[in-house]
PDB file of N, CA and C in Angstrom:
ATOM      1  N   UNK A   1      -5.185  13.753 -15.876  1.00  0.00           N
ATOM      2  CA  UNK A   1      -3.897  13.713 -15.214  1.00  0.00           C
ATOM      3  C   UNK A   1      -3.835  12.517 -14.276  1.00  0.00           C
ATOM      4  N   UNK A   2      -2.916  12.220 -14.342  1.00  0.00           N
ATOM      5  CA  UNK A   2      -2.447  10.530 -13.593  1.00  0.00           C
ATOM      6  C   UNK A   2      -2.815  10.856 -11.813  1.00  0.00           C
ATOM      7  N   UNK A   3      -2.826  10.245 -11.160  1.00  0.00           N
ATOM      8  CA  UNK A   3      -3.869  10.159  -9.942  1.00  0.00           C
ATOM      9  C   UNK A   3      -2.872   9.100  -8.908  1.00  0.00           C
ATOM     10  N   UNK A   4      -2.341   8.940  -7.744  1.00  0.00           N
ATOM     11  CA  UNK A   4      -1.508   8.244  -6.803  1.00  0.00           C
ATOM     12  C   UNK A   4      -1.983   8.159  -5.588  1.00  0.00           C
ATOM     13  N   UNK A   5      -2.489   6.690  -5.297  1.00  0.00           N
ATOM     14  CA  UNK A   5      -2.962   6.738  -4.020  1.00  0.00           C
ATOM     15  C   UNK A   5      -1.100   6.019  -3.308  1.00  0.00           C
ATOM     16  N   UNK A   6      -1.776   6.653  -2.062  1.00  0.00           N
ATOM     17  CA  UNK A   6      -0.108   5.958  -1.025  1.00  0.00           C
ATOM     18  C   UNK A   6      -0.166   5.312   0.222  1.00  0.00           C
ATOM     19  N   UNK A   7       0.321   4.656   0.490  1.00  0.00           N
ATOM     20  CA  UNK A   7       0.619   3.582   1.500  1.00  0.00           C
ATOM     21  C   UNK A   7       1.641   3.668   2.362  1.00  0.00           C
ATOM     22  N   UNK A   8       1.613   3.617   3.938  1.00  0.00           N
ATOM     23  CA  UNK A   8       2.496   3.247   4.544  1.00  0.00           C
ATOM     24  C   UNK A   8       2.162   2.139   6.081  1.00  0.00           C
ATOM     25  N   UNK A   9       2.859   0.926   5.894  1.00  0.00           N
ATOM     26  CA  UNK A   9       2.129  -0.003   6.818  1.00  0.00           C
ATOM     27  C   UNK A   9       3.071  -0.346   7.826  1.00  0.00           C
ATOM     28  N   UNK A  10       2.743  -0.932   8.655  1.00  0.00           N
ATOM     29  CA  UNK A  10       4.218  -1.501   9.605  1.00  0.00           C
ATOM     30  C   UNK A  10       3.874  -3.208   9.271  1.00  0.00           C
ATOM     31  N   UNK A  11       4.583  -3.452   9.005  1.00  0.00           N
ATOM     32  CA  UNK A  11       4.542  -5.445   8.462  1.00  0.00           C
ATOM     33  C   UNK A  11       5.643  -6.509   9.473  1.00  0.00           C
ATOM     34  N   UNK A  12       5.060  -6.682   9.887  1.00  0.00           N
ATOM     35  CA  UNK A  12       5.754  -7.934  11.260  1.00  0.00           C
ATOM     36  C   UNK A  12       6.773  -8.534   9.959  1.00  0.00           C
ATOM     37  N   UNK A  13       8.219  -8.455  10.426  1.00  0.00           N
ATOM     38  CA  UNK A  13       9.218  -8.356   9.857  1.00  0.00           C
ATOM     39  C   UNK A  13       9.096  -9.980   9.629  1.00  0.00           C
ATOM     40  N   UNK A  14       8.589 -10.703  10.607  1.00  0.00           N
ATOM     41  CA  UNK A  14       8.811 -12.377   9.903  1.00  0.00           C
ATOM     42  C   UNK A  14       7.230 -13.024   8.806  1.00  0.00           C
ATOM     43  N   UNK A  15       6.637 -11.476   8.647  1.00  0.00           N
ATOM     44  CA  UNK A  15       6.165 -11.965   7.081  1.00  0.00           C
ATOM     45  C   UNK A  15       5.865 -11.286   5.908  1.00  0.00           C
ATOM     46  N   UNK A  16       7.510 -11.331   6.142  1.00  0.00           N
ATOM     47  CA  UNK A  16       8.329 -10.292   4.610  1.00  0.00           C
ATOM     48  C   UNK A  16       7.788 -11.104   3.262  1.00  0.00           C
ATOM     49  N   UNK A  17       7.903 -12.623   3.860  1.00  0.00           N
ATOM     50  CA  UNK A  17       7.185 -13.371   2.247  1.00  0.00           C
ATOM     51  C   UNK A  17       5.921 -13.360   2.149  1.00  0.00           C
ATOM     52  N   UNK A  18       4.770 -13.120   3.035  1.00  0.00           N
ATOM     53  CA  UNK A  18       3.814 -13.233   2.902  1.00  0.00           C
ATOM     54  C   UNK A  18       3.123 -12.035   2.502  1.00  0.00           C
ATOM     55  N   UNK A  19       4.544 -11.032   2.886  1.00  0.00           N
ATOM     56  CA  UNK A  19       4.002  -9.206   2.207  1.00  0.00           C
ATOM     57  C   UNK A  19       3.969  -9.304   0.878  1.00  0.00           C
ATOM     58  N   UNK A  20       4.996 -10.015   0.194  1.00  0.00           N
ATOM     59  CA  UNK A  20       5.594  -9.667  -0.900  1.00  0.00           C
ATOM     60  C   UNK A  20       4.610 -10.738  -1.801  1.00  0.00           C
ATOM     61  N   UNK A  21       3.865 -11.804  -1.465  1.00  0.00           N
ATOM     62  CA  UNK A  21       2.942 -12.421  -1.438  1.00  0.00           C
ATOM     63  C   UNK A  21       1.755 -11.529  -1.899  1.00  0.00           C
ATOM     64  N   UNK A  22       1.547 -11.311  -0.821  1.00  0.00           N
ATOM     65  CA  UNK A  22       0.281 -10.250  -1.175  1.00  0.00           C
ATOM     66  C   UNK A  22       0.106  -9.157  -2.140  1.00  0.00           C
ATOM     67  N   UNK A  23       1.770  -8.692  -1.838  1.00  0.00           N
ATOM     68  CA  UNK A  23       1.429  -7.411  -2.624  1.00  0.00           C
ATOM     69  C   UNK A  23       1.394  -7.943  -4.201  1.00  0.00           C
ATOM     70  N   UNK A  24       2.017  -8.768  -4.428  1.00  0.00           N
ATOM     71  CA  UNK A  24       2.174  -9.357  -5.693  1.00  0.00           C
ATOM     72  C   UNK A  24       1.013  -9.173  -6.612  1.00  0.00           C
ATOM     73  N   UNK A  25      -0.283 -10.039  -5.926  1.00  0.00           N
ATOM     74  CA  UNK A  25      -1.538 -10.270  -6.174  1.00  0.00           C
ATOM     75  C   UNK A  25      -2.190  -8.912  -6.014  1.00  0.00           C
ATOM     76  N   UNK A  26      -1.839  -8.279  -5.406  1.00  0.00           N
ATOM     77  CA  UNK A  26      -2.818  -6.871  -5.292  1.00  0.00           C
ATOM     78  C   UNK A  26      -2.535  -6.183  -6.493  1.00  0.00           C
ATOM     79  N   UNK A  27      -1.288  -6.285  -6.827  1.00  0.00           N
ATOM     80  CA  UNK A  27      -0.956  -5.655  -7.597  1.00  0.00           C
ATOM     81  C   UNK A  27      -1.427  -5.900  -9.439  1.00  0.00           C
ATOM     82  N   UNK A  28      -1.527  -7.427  -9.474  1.00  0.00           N
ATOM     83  CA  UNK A  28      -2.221  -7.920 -10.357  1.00  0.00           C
ATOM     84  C   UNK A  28      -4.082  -7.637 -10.395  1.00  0.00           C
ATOM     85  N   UNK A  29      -4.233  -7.660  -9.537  1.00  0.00           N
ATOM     86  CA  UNK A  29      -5.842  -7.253  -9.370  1.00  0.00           C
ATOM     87  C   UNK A  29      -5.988  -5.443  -9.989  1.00  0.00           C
ATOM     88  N   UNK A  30      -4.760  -4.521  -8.971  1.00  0.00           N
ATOM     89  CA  UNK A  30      -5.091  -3.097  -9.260  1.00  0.00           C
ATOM     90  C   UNK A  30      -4.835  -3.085 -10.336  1.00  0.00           C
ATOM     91  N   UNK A  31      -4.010  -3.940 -11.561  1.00  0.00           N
ATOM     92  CA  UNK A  31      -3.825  -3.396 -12.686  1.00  0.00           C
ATOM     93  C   UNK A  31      -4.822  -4.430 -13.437  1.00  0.00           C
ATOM     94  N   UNK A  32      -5.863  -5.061 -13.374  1.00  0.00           N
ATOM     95  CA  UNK A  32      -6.727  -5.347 -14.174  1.00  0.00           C
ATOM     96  C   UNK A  32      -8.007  -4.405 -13.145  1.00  0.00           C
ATOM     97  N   UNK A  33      -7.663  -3.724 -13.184  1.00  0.00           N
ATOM     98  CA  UNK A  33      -9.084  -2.607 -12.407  1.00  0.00           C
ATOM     99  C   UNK A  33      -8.673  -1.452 -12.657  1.00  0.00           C
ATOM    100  N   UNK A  34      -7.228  -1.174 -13.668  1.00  0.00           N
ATOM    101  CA  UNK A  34      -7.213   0.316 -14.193  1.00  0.00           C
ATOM    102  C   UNK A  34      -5.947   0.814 -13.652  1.00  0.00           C
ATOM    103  N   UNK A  35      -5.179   0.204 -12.542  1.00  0.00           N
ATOM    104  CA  UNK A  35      -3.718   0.679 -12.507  1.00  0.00           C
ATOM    105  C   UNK A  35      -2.663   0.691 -13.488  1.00  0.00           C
ATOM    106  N   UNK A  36      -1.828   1.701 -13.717  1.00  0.00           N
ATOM    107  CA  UNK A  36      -0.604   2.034 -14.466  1.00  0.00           C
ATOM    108  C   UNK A  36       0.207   1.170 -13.401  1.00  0.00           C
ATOM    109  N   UNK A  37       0.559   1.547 -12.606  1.00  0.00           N
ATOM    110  CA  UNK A  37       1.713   0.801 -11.735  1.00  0.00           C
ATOM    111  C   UNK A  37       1.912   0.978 -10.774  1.00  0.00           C
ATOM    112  N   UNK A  38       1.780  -0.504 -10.066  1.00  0.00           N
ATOM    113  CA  UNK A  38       2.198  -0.196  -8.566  1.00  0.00           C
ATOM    114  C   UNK A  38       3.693  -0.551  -7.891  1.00  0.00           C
ATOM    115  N   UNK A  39       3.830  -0.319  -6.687  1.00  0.00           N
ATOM    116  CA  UNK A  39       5.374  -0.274  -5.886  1.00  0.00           C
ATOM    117  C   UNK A  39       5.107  -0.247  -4.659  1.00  0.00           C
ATOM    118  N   UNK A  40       5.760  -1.560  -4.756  1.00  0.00           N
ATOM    119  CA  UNK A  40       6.138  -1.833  -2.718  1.00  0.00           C
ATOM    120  C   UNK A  40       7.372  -1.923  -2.438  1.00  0.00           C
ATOM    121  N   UNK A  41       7.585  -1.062  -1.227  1.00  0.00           N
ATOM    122  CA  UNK A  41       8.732  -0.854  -0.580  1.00  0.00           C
ATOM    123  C   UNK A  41       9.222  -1.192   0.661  1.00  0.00           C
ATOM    124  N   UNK A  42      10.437  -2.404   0.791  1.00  0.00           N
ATOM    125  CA  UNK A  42      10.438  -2.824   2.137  1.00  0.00           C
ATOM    126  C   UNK A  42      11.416  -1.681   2.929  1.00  0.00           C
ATOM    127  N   UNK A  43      11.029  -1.291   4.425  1.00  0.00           N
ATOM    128  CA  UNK A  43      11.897  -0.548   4.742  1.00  0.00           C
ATOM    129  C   UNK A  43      13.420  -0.798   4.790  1.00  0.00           C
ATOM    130  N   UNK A  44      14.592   0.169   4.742  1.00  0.00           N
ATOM    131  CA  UNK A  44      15.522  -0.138   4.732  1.00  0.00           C
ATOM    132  C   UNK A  44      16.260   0.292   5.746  1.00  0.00           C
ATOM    133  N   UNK A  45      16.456   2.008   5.405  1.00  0.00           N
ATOM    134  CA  UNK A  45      16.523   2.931   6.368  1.00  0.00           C
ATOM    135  C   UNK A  45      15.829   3.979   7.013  1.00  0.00           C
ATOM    136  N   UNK A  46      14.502   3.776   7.866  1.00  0.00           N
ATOM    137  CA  UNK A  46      13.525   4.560   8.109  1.00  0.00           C
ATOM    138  C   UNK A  46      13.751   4.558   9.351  1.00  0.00           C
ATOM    139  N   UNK A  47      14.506   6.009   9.822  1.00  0.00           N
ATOM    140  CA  UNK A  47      14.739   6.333  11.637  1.00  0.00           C
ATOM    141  C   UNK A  47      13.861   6.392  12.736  1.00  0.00           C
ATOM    142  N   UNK A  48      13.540   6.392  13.720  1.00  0.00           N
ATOM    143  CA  UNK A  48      12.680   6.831  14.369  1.00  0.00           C
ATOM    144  C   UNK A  48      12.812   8.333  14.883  1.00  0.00           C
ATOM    145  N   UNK A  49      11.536   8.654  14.978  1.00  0.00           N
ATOM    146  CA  UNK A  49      11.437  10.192  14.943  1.00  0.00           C
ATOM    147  C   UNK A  49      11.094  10.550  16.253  1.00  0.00           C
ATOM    148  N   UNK A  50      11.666  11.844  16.798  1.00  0.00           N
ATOM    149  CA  UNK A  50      11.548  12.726  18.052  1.00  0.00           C
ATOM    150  C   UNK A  50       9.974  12.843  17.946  1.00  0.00           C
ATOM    151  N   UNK A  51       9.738  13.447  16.510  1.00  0.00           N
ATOM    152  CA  UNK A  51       8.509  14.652  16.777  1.00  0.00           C
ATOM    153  C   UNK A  51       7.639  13.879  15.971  1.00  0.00           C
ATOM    154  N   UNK A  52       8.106  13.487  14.343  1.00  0.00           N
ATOM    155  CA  UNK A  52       7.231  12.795  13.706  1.00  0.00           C
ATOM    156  C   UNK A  52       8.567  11.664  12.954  1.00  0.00           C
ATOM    157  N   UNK A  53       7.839  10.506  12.655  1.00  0.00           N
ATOM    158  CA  UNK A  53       8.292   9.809  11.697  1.00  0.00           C
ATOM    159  C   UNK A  53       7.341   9.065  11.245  1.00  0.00           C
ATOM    160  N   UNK A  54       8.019   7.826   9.915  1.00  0.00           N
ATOM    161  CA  UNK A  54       7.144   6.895  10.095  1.00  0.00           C
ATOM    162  C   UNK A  54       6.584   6.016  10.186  1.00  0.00           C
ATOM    163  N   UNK A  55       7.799   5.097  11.572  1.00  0.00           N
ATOM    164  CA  UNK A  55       7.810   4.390  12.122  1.00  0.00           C
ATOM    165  C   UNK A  55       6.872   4.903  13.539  1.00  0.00           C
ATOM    166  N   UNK A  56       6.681   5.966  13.888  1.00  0.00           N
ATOM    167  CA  UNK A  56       5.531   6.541  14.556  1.00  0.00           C
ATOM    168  C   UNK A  56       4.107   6.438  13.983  1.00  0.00           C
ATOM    169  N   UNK A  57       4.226   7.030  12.730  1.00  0.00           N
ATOM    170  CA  UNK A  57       3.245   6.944  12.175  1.00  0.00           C
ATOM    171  C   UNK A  57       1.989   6.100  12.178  1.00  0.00           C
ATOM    172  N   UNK A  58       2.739   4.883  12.203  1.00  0.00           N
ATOM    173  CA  UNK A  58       2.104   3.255  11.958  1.00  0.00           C
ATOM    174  C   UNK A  58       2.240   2.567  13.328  1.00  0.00           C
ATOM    175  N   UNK A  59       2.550   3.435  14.305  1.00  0.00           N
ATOM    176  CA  UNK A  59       2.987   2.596  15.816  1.00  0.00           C
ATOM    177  C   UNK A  59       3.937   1.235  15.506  1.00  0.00           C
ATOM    178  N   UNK A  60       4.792   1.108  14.496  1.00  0.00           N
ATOM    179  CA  UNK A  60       5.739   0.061  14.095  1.00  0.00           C
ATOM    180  C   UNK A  60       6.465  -0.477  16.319  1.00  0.00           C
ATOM    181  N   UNK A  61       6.391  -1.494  16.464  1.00  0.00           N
ATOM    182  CA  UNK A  61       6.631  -2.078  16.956  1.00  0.00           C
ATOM    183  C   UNK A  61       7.979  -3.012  16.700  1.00  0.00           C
ATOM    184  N   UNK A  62       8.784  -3.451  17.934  1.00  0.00           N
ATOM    185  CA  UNK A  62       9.579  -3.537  17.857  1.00  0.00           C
ATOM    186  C   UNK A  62      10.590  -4.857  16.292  1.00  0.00           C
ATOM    187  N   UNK A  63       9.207  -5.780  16.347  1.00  0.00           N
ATOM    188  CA  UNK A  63       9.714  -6.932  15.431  1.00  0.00           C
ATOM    189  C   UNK A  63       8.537  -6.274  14.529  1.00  0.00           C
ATOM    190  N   UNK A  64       8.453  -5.243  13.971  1.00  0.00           N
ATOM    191  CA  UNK A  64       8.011  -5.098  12.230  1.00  0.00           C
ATOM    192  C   UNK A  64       8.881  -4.584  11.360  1.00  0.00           C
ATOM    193  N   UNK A  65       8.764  -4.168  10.345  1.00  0.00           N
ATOM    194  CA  UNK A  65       8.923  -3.168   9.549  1.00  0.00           C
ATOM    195  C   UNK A  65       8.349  -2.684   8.638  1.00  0.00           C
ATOM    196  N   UNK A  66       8.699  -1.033   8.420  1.00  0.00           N
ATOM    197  CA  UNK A  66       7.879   0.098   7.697  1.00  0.00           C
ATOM    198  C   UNK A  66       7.997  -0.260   5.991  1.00  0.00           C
ATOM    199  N   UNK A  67       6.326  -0.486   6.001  1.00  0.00           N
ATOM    200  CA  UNK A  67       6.636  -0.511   3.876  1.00  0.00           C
ATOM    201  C   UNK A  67       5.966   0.814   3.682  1.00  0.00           C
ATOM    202  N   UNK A  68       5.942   1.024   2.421  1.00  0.00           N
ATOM    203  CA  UNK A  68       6.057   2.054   1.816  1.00  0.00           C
ATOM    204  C   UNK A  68       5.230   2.024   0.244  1.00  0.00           C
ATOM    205  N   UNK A  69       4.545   2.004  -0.499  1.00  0.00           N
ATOM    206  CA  UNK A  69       3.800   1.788  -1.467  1.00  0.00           C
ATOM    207  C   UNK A  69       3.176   2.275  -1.882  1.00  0.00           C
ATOM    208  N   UNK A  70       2.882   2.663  -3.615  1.00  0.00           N
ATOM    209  CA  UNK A  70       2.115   3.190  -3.961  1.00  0.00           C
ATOM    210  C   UNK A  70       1.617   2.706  -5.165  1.00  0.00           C
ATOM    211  N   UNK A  71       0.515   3.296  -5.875  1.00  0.00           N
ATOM    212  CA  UNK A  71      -0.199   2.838  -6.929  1.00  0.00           C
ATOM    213  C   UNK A  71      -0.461   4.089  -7.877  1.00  0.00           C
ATOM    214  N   UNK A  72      -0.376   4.072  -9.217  1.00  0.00           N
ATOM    215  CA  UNK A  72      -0.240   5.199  -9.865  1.00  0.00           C
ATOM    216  C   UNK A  72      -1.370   4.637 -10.436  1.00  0.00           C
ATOM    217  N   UNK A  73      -2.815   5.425 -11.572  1.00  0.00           N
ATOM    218  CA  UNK A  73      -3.594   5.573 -11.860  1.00  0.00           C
ATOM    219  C   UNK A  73      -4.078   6.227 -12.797  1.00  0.00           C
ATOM    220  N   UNK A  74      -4.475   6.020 -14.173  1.00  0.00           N
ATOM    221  CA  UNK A  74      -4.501   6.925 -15.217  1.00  0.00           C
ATOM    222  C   UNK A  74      -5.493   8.482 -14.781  1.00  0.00           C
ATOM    223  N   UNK A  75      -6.258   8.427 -13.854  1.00  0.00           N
ATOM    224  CA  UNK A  75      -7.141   9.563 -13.436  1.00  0.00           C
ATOM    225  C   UNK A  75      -7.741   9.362 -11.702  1.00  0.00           C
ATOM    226  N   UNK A  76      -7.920  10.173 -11.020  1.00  0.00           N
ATOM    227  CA  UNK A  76      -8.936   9.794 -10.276  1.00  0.00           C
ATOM    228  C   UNK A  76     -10.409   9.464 -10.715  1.00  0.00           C
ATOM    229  N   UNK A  77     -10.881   9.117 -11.606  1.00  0.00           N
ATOM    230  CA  UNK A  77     -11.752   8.557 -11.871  1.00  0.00           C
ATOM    231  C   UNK A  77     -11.828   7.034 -12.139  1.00  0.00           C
ATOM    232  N   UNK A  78     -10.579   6.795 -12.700  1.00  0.00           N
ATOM    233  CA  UNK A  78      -9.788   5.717 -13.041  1.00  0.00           C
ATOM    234  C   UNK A  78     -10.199   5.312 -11.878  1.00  0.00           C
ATOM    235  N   UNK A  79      -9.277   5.555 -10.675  1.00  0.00           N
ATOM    236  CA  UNK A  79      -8.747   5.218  -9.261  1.00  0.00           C
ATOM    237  C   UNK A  79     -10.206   5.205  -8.767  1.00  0.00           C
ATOM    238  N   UNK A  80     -11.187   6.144  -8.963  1.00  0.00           N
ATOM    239  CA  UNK A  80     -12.268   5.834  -7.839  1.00  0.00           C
ATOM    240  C   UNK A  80     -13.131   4.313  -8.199  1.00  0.00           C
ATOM    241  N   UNK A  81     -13.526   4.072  -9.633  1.00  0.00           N
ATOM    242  CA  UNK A  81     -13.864   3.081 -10.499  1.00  0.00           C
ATOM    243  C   UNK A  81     -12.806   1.872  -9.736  1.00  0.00           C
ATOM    244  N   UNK A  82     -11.695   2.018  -9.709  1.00  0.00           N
ATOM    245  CA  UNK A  82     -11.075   0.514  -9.916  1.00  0.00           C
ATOM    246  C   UNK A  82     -10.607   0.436  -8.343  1.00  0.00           C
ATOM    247  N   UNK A  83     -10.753   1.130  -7.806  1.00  0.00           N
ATOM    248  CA  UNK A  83     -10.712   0.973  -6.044  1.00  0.00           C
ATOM    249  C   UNK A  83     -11.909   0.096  -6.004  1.00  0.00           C
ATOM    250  N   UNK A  84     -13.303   0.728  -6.392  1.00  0.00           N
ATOM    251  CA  UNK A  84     -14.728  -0.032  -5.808  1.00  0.00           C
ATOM    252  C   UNK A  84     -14.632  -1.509  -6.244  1.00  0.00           C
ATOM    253  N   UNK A  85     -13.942  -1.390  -8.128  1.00  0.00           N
ATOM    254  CA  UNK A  85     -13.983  -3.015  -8.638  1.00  0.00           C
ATOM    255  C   UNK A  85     -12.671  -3.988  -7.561  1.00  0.00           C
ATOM    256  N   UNK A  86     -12.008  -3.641  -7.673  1.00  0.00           N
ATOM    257  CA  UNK A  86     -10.672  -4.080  -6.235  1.00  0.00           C
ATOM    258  C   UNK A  86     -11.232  -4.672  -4.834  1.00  0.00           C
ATOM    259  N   UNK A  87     -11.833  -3.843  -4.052  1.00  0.00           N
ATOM    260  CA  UNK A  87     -12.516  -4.370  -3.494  1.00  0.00           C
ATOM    261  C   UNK A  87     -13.457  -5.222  -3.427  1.00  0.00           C
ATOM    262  N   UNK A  88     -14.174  -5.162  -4.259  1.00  0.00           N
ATOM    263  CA  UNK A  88     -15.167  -6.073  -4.301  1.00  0.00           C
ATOM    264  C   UNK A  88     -14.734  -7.747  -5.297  1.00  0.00           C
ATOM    265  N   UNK A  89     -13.261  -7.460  -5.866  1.00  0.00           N
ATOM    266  CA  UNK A  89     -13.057  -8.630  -6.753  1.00  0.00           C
ATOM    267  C   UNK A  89     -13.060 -10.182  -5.461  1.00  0.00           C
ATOM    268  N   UNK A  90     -13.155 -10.811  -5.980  1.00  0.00           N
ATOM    269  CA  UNK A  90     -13.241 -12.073  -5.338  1.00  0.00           C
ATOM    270  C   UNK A  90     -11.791 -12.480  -4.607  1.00  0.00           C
ATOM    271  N   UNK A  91     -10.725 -12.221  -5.529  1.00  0.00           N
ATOM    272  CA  UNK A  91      -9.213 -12.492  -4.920  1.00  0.00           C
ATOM    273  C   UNK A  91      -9.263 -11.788  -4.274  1.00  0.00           C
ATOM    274  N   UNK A  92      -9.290 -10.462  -3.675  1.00  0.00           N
ATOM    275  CA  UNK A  92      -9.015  -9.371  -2.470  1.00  0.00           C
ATOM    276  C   UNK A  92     -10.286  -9.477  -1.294  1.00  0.00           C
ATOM    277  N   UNK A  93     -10.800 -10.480  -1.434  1.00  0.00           N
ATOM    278  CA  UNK A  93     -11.699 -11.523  -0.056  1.00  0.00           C
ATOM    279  C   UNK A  93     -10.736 -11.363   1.195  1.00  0.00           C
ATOM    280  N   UNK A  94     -11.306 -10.747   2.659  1.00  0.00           N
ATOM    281  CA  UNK A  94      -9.960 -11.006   3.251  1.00  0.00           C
ATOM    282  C   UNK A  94      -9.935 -12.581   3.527  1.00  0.00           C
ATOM    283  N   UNK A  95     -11.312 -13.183   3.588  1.00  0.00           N
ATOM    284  CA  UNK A  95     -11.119 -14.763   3.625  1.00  0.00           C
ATOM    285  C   UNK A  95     -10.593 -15.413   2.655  1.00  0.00           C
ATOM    286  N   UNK A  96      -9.830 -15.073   1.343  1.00  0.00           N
ATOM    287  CA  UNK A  96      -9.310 -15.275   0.364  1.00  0.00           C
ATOM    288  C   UNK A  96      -7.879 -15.275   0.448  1.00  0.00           C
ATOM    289  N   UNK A  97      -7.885 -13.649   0.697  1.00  0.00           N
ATOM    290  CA  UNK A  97      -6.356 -12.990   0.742  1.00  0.00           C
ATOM    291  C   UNK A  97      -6.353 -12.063   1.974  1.00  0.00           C
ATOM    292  N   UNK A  98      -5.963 -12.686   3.259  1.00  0.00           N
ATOM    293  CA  UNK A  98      -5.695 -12.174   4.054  1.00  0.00           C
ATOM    294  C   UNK A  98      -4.508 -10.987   3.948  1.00  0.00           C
ATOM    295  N   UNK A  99      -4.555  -9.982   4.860  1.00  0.00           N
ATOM    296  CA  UNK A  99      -3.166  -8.622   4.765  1.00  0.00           C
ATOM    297  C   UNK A  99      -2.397  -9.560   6.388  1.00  0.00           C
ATOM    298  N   UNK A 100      -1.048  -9.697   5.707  1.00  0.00           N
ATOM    299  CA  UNK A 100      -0.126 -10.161   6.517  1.00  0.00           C
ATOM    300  C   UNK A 100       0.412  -8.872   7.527  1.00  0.00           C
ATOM    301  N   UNK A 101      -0.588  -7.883   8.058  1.00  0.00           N
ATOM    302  CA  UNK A 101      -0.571  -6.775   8.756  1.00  0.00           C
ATOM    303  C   UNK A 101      -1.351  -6.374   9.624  1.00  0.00           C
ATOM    304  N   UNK A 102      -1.809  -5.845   9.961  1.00  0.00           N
ATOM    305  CA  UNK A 102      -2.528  -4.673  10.893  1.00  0.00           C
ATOM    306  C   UNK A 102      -3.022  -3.697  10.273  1.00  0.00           C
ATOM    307  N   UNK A 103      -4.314  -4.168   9.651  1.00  0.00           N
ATOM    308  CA  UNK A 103      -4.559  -3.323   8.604  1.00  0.00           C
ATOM    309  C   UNK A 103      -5.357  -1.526   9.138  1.00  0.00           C
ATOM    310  N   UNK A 104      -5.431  -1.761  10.591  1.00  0.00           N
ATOM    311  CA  UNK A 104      -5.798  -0.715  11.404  1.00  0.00           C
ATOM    312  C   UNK A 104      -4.993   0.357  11.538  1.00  0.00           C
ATOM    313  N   UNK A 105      -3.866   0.093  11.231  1.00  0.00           N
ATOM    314  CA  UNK A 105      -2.668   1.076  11.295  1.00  0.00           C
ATOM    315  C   UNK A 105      -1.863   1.191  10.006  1.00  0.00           C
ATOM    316  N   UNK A 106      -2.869   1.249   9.080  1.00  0.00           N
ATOM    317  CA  UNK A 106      -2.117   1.545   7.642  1.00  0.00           C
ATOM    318  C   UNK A 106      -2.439   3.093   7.471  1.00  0.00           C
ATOM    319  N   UNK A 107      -1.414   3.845   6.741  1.00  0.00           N
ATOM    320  CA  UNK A 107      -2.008   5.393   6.345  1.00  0.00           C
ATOM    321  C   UNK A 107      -2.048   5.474   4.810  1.00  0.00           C
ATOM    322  N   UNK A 108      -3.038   5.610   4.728  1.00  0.00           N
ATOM    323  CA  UNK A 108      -3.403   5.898   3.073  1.00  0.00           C
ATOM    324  C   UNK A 108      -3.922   7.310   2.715  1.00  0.00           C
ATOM    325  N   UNK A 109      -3.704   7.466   1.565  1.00  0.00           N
ATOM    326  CA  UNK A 109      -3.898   8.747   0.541  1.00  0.00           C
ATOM    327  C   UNK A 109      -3.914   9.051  -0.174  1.00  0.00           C
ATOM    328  N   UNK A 110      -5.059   9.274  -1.126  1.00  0.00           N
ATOM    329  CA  UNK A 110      -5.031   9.628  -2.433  1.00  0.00           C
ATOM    330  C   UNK A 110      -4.351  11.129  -3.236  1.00  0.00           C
ATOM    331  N   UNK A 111      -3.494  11.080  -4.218  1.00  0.00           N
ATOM    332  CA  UNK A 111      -2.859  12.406  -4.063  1.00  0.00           C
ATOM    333  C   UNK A 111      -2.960  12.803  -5.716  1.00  0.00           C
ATOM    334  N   UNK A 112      -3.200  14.320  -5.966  1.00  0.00           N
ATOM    335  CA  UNK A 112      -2.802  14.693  -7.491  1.00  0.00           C
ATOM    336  C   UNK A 112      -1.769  14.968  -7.611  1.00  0.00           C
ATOM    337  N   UNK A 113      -1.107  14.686  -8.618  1.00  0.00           N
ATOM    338  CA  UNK A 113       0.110  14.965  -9.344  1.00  0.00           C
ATOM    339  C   UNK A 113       0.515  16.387  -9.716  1.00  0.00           C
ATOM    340  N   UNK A 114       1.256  16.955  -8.699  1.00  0.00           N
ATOM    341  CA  UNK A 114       1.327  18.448  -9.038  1.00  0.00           C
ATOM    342  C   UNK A 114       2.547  18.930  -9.577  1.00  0.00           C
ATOM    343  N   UNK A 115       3.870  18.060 -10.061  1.00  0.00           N
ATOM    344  CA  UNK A 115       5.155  17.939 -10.186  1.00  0.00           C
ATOM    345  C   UNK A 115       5.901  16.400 -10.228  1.00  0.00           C
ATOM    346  N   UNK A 116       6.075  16.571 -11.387  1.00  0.00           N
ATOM    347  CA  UNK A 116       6.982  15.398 -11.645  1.00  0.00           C
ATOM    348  C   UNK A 116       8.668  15.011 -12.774  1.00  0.00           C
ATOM    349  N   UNK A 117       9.110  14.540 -12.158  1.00  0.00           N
ATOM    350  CA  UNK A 117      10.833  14.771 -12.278  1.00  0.00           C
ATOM    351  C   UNK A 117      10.968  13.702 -13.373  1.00  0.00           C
TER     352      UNK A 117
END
């Protein structure tokens, strides 16, 4: 069964090209390491929250904005295999390919597929 890790980052709003940059290439790397498909999402309309949101989430600051992303995966086995090769590929160097972020305040999660529309 297909396997979804998820993403949510806060990205300093003046490097929307350097997100879309990145993600580009990540995205080419996760799918020669076993990804079905990935998706990045620039925020559009994401409120701030009383209790929770998640622009809280990520401590988003005043000049960022909230992305949103995920990566679909033929298995978690798939995903555990092509996470380790990902990391370790030579293009995803952060001296290579720096994250145009704060990579300290990203929330990630690997999730099974329990329903799908």
């Amino acid at each position: 069964m297909a396997y979804v890790d998820g993403f949510v980052a806060a990205v300093p709003t003046a490097n929307r090209d350097a997100f879309i940059e990145h993600a580009t290439i990540a995205a080419e790397v996760m799918k020669e390491c076993g990804a079905i498909r990935t998706v990045d999402c620039w925020g559009d309309d994401v409120p701030d929250g009383e209790v929770t949101s998640f622009p809280m989430a990520v401590q988003k600051k005043d000049d960022e904005t909230v992305v949103f992303s995920w990566i679909v995966w033929p298995s978690k086995e798939v995903r555990d295999a092509g996470m380790k090769k990902m990391m370790e590929h030579p293009r995803m160097q952060p001296d290579v390919h720096p994250m145009p972020f704060d990579g300290k305040r990203v929330i990630f999660g690997g999730f099974e597929i329990i329903s799908e529309g």
